[in-house]
C-alpha atoms as a PDB file:
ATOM      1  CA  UNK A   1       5.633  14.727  15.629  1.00  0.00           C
ATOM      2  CA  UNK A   2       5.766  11.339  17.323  1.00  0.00           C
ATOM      3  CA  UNK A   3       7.160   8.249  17.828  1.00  0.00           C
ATOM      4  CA  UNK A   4       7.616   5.428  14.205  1.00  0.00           C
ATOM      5  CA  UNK A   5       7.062   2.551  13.324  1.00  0.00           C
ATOM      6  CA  UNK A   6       9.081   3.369   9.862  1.00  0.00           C
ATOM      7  CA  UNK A   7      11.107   0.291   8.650  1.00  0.00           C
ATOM      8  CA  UNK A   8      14.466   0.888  10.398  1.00  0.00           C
ATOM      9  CA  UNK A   9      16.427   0.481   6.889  1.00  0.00           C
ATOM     10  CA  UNK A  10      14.151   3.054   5.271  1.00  0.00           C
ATOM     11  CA  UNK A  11      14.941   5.475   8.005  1.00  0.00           C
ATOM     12  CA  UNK A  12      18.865   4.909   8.283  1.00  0.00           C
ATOM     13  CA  UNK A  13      18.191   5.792   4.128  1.00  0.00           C
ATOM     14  CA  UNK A  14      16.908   9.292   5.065  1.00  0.00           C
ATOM     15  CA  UNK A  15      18.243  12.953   5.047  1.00  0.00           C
ATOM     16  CA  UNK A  16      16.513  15.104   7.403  1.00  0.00           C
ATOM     17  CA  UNK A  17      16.499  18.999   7.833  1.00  0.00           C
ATOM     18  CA  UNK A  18      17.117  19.892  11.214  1.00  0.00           C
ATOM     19  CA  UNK A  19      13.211  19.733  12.000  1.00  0.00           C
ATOM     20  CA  UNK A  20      13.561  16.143  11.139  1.00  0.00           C
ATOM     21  CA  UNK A  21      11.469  16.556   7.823  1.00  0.00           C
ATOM     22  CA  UNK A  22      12.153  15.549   4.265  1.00  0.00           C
ATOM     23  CA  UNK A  23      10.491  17.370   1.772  1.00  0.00           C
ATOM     24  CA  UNK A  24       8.277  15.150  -0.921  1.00  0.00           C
ATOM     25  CA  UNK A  25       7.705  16.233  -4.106  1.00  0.00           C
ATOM     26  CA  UNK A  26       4.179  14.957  -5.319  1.00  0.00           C
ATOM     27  CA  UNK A  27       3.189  14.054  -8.943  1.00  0.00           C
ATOM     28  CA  UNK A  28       0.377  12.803 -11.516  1.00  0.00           C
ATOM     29  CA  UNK A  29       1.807   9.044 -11.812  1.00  0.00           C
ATOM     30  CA  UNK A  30       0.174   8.950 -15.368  1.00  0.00           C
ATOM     31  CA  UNK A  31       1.409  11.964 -16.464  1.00  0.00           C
ATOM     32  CA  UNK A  32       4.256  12.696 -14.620  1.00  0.00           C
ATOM     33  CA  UNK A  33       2.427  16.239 -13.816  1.00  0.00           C
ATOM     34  CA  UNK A  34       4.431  17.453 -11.015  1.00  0.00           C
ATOM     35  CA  UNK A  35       1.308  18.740  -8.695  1.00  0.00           C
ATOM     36  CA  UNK A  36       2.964  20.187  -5.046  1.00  0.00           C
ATOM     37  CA  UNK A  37       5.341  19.870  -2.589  1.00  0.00           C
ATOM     38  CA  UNK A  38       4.757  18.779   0.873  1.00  0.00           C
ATOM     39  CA  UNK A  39       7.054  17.602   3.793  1.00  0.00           C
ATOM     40  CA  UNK A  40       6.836  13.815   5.450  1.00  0.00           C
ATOM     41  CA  UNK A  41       8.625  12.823   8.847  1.00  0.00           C
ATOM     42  CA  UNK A  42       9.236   9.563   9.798  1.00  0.00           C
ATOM     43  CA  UNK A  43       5.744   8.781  11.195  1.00  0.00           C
ATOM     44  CA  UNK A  44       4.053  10.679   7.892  1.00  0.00           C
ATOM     45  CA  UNK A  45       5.894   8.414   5.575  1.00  0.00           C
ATOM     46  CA  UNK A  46       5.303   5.143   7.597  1.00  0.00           C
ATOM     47  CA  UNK A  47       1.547   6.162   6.934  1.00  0.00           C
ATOM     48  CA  UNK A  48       1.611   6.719   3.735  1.00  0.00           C
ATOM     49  CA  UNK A  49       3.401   3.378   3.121  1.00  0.00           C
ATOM     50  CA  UNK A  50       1.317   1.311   5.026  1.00  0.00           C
ATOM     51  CA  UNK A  51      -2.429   3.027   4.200  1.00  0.00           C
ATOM     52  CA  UNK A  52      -1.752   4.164   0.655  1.00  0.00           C
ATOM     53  CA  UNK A  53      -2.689   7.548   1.543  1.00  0.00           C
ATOM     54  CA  UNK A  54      -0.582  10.572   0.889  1.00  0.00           C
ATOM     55  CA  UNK A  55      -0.165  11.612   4.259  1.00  0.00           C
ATOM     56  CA  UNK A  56       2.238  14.700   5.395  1.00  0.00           C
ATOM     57  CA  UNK A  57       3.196  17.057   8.041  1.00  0.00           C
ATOM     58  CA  UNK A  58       2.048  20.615   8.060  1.00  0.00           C
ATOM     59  CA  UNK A  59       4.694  22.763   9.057  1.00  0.00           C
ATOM     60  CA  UNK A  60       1.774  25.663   9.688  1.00  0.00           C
ATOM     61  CA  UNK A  61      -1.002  23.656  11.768  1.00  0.00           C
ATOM     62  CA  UNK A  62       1.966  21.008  13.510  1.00  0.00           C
ATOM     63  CA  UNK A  63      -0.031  18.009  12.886  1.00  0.00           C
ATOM     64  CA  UNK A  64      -0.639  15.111  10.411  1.00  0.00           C
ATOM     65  CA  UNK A  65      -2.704  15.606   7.491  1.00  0.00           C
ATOM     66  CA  UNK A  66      -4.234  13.216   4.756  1.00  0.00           C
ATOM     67  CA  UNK A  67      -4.561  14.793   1.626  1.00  0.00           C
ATOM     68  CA  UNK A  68      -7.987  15.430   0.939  1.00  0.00           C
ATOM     69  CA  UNK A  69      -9.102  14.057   4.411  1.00  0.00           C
ATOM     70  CA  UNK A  70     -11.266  17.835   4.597  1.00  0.00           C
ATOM     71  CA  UNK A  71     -11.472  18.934   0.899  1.00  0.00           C
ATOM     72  CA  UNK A  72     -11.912  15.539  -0.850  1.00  0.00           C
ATOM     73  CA  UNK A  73      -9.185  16.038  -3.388  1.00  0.00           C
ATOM     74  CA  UNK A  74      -7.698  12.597  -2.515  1.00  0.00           C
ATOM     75  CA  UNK A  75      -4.411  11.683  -3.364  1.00  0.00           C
ATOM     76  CA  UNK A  76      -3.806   7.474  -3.597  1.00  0.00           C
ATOM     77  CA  UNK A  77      -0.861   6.839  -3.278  1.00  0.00           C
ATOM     78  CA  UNK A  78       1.314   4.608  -6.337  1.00  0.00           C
ATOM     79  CA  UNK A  79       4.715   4.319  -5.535  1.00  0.00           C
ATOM     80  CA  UNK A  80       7.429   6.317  -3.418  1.00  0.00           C
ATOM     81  CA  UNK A  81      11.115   6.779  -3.687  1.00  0.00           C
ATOM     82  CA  UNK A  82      13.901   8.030  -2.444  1.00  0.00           C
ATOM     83  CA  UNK A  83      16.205   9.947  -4.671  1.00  0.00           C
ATOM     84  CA  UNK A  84      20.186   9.518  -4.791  1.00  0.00           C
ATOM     85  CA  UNK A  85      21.219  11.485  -1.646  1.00  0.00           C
ATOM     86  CA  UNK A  86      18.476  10.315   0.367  1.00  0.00           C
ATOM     87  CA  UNK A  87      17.664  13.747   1.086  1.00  0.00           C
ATOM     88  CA  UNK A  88      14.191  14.301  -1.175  1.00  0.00           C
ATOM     89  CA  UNK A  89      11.061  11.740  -1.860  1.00  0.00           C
ATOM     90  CA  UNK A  90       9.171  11.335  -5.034  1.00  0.00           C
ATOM     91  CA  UNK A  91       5.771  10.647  -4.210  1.00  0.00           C
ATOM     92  CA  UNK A  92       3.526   9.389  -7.478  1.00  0.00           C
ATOM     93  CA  UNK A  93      -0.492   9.155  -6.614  1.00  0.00           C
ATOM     94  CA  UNK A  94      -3.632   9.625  -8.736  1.00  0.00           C
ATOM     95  CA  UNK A  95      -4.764  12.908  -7.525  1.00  0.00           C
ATOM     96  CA  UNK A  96      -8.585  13.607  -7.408  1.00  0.00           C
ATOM     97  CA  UNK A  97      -9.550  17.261  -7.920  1.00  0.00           C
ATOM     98  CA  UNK A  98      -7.365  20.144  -7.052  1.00  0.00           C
ATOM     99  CA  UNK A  99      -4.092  19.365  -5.299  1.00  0.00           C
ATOM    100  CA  UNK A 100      -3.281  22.624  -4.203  1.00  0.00           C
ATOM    101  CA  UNK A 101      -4.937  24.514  -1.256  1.00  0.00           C
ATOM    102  CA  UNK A 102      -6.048  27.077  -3.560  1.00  0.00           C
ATOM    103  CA  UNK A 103      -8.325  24.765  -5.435  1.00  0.00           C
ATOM    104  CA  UNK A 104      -6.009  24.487  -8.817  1.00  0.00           C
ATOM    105  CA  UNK A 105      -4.881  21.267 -10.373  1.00  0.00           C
ATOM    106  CA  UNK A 106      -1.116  21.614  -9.050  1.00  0.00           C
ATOM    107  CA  UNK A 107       0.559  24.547  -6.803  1.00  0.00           C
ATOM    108  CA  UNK A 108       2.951  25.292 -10.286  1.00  0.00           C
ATOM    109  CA  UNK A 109      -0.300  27.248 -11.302  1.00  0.00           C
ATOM    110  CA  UNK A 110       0.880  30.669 -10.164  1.00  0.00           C
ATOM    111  CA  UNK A 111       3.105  31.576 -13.519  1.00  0.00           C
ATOM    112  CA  UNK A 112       6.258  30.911 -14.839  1.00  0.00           C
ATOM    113  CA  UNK A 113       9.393  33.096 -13.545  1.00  0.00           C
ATOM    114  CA  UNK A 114      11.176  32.402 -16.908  1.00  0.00           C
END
């Protein structure tokens, strides 16, 4: 992860997990489809602020990555928020093909648990 250029009052807003991450929850801004969850740092949410392009951090590869970047399943990017504790983001983007690395629509394809 690196050094930010993230508005200092957004950042004093946020709640991070002791790997300095927030966790974003990403959904259908049309539909309100909830589609995957991803994590942003500081630098990953400065990006996607300033480029309109869902960008995140993968915890796996420890890099950057802009959604659909390699696959083409683009995600532009509508609005963000924060939510109440400052400890979660709502990300809302118009997702282009599958949003999930398995190809489906949304992650929440797998089958209910109840």
């Amino acid at each position: 992860m690196s050094v930010t250029s993230l508005d200092p009052d957004i950042a004093a807003r946020l709640k991070r997990n002791p790997d300095g991450l927030v966790p974003a929850i990403v959904q259908q801004h049309d539909t309100g489809e909830v589609l995957m969850l991803a994590w942003m740092d500081d630098e990953a949410l400065h990006r996607t602020l300033t480029t309109g392009a869902a960008t995140y951090w993968s915890r796996s590869r420890g890099e950057y990555w802009v959604k659909g970047a390699t696959s083409g399943n683009t995600q532009r990017v509508f609005s963000v928020a924060l939510d109440c504790d400052g400890d979660t983001l709502l990300v809302r983007v118009d997702q282009e093909g599958g949003a999930c690395h398995t190809g489906d629509r949304t992650c929440f394809d797998a089958g209910g648990l109840l």
